[in-house]
C-alpha atoms as a PDB file:
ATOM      1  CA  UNK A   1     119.777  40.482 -40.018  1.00  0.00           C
ATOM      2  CA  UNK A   2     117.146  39.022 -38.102  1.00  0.00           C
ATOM      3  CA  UNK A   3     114.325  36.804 -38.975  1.00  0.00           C
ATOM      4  CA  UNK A   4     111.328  35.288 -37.472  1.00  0.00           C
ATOM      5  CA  UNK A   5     109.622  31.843 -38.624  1.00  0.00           C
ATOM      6  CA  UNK A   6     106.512  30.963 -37.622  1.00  0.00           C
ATOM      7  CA  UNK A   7     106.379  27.365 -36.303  1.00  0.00           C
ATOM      8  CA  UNK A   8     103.473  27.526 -33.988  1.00  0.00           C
ATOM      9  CA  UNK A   9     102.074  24.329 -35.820  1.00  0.00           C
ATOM     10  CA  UNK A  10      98.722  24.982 -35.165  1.00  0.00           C
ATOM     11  CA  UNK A  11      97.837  27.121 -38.378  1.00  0.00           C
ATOM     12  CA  UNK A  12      97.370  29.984 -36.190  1.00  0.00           C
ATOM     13  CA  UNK A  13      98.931  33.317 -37.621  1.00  0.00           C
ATOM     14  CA  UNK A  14     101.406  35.036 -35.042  1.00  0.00           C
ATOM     15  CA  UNK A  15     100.939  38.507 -34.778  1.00  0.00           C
ATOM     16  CA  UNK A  16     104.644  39.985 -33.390  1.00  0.00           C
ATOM     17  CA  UNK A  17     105.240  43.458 -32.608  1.00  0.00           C
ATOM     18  CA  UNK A  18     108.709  44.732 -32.292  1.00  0.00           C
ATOM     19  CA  UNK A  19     110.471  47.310 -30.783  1.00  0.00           C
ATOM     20  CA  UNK A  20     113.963  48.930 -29.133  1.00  0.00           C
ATOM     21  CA  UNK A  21     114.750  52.058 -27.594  1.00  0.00           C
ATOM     22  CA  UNK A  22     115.472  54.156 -30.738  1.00  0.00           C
ATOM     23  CA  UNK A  23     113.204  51.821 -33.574  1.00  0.00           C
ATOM     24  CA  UNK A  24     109.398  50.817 -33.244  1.00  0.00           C
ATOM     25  CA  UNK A  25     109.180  48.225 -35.900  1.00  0.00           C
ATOM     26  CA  UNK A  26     105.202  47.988 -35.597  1.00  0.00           C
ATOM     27  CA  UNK A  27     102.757  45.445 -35.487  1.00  0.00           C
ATOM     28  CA  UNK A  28     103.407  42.917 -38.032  1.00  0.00           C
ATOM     29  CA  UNK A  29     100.884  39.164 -39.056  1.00  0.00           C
ATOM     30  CA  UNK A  30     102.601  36.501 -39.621  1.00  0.00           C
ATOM     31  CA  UNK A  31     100.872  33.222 -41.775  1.00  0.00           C
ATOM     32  CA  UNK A  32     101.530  29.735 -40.471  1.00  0.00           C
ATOM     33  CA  UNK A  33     104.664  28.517 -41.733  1.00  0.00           C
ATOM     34  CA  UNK A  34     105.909  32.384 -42.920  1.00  0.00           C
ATOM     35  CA  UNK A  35     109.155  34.250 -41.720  1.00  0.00           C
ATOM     36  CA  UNK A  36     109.677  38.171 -41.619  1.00  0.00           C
ATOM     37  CA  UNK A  37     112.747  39.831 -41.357  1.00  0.00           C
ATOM     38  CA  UNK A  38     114.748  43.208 -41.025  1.00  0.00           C
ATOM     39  CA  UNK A  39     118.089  44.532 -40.961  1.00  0.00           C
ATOM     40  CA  UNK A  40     119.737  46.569 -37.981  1.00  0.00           C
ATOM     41  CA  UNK A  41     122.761  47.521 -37.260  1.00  0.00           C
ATOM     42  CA  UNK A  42     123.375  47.359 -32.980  1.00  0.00           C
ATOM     43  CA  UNK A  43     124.709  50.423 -31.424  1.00  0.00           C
ATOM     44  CA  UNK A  44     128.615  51.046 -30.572  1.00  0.00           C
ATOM     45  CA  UNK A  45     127.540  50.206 -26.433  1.00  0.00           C
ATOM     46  CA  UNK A  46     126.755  47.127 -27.001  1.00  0.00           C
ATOM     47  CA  UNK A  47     123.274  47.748 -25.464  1.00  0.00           C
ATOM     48  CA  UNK A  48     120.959  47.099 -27.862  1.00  0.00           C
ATOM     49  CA  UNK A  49     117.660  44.942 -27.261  1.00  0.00           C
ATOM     50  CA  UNK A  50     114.983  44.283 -29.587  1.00  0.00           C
ATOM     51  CA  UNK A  51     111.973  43.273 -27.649  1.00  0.00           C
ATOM     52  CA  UNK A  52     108.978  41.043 -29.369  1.00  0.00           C
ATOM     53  CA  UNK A  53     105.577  40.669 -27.777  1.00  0.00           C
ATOM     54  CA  UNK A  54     104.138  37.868 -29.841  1.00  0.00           C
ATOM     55  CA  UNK A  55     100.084  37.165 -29.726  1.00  0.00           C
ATOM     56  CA  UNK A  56      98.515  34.318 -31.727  1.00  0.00           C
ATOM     57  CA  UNK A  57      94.769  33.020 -30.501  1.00  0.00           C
ATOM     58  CA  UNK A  58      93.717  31.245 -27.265  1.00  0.00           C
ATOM     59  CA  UNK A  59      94.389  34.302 -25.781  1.00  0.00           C
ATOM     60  CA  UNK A  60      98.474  33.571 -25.773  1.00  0.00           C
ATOM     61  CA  UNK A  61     100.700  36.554 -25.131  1.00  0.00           C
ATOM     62  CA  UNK A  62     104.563  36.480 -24.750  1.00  0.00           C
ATOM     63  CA  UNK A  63     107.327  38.311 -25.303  1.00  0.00           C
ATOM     64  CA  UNK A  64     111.388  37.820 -25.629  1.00  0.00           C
ATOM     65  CA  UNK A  65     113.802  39.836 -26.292  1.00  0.00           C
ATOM     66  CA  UNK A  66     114.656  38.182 -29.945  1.00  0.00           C
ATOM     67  CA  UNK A  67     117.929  40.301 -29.894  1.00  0.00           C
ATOM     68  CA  UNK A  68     119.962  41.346 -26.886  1.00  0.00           C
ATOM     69  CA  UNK A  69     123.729  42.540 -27.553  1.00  0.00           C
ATOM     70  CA  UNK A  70     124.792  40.727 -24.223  1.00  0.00           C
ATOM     71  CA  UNK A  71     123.624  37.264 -25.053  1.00  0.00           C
ATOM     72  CA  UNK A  72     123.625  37.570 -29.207  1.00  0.00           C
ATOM     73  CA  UNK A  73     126.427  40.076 -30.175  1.00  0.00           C
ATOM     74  CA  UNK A  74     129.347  39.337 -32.286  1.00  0.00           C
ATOM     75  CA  UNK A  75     131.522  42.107 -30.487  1.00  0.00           C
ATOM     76  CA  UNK A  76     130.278  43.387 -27.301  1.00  0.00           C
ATOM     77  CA  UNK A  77     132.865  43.274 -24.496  1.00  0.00           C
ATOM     78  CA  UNK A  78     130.452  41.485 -22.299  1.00  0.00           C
ATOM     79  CA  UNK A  79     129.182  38.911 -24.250  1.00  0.00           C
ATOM     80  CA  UNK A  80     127.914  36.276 -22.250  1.00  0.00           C
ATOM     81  CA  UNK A  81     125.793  34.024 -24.933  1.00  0.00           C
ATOM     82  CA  UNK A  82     125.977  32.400 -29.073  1.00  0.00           C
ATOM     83  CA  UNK A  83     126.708  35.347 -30.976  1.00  0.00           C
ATOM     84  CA  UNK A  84     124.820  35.893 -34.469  1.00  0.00           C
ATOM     85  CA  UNK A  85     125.662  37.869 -37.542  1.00  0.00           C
ATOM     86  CA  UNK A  86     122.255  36.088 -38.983  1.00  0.00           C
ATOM     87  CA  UNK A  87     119.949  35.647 -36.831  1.00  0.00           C
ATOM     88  CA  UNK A  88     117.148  33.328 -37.456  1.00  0.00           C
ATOM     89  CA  UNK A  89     114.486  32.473 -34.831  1.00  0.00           C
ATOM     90  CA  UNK A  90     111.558  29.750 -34.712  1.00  0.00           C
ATOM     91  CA  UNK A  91     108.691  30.429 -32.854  1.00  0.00           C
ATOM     92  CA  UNK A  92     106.360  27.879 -31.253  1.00  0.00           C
ATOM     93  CA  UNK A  93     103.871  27.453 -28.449  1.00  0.00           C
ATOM     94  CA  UNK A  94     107.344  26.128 -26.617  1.00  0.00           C
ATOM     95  CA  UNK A  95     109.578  29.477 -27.012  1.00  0.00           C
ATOM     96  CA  UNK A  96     112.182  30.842 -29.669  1.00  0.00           C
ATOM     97  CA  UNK A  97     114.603  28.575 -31.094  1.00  0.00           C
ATOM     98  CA  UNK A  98     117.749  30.287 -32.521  1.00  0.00           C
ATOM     99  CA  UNK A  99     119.241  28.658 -35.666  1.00  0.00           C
ATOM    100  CA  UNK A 100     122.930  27.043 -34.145  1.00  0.00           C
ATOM    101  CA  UNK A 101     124.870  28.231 -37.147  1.00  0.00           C
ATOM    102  CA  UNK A 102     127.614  25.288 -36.370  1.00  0.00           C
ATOM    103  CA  UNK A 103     124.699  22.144 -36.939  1.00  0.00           C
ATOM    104  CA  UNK A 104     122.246  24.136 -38.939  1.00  0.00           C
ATOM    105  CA  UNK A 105     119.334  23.179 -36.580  1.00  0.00           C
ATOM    106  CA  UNK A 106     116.990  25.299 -34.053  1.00  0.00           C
ATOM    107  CA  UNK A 107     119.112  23.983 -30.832  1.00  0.00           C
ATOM    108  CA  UNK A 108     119.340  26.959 -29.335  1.00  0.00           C
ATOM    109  CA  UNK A 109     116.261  27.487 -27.469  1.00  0.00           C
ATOM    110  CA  UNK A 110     114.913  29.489 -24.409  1.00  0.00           C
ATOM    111  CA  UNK A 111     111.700  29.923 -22.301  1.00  0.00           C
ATOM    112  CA  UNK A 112     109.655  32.385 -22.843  1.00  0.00           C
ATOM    113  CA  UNK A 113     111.338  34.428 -19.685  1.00  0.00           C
ATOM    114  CA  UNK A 114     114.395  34.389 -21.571  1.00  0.00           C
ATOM    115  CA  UNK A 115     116.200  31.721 -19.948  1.00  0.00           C
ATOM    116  CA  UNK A 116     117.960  29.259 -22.021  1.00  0.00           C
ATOM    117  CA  UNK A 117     117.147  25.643 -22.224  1.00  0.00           C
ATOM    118  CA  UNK A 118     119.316  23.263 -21.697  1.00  0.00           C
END
């Protein structure tokens, strides 16, 4: 499962549209403070990506891959990140923040080229 908060903290709505290789999830407004979510299943390669391009005003446009098998799958063979079963992301002005599933806080955070923080 994956799910997207918004957290921009600004009262702005985040508009998020998603998409992989095989699903097109659509275009999808999202009220300050609101989460969406969907379920997937990733594919037996271990190569699926689900790619966001988020929009909210001051002309702000980003995107992140929100899932990637490499960095957030519980059983690819080259997993090289935190894996997730549940996968629950806050957006802000700042990047995604995954939920750590160990602490139960948003510590696990990247830039909006999809490099980790540290």
């Amino acid at each position: 499962m994956m799910e997207i908060i918004n957290s921009l903290g600004d009262g702005s709505t985040l508009n998020l549209h998603c998409n992989s290789t095989d699903d097109d999830l659509g275009l999808k407004l999202l009220a300050p403070n609101r989460s969406w979510s969907f379920y997937f299943r990733p594919n037996i390669w271990g190569s699926t990506v689900f790619s966001y391009h988020f929009t909210w005003p001051q002309r702000q446009s980003k995107q992140f891959n929100i899932y990637d098998d490499v960095r957030d799958g519980v059983y690819g063979v080259r997993q090289e990140g935190i894996p997730c079963i549940y996968c629950f992301w806050d957006i802000s002005k700042d990047g995604p923040c995954r939920l750590n599933e160990i602490n139960n806080a948003f510590d696990i955070c990247y830039d909006w080229n999809n490099v980790r923080k540290q």
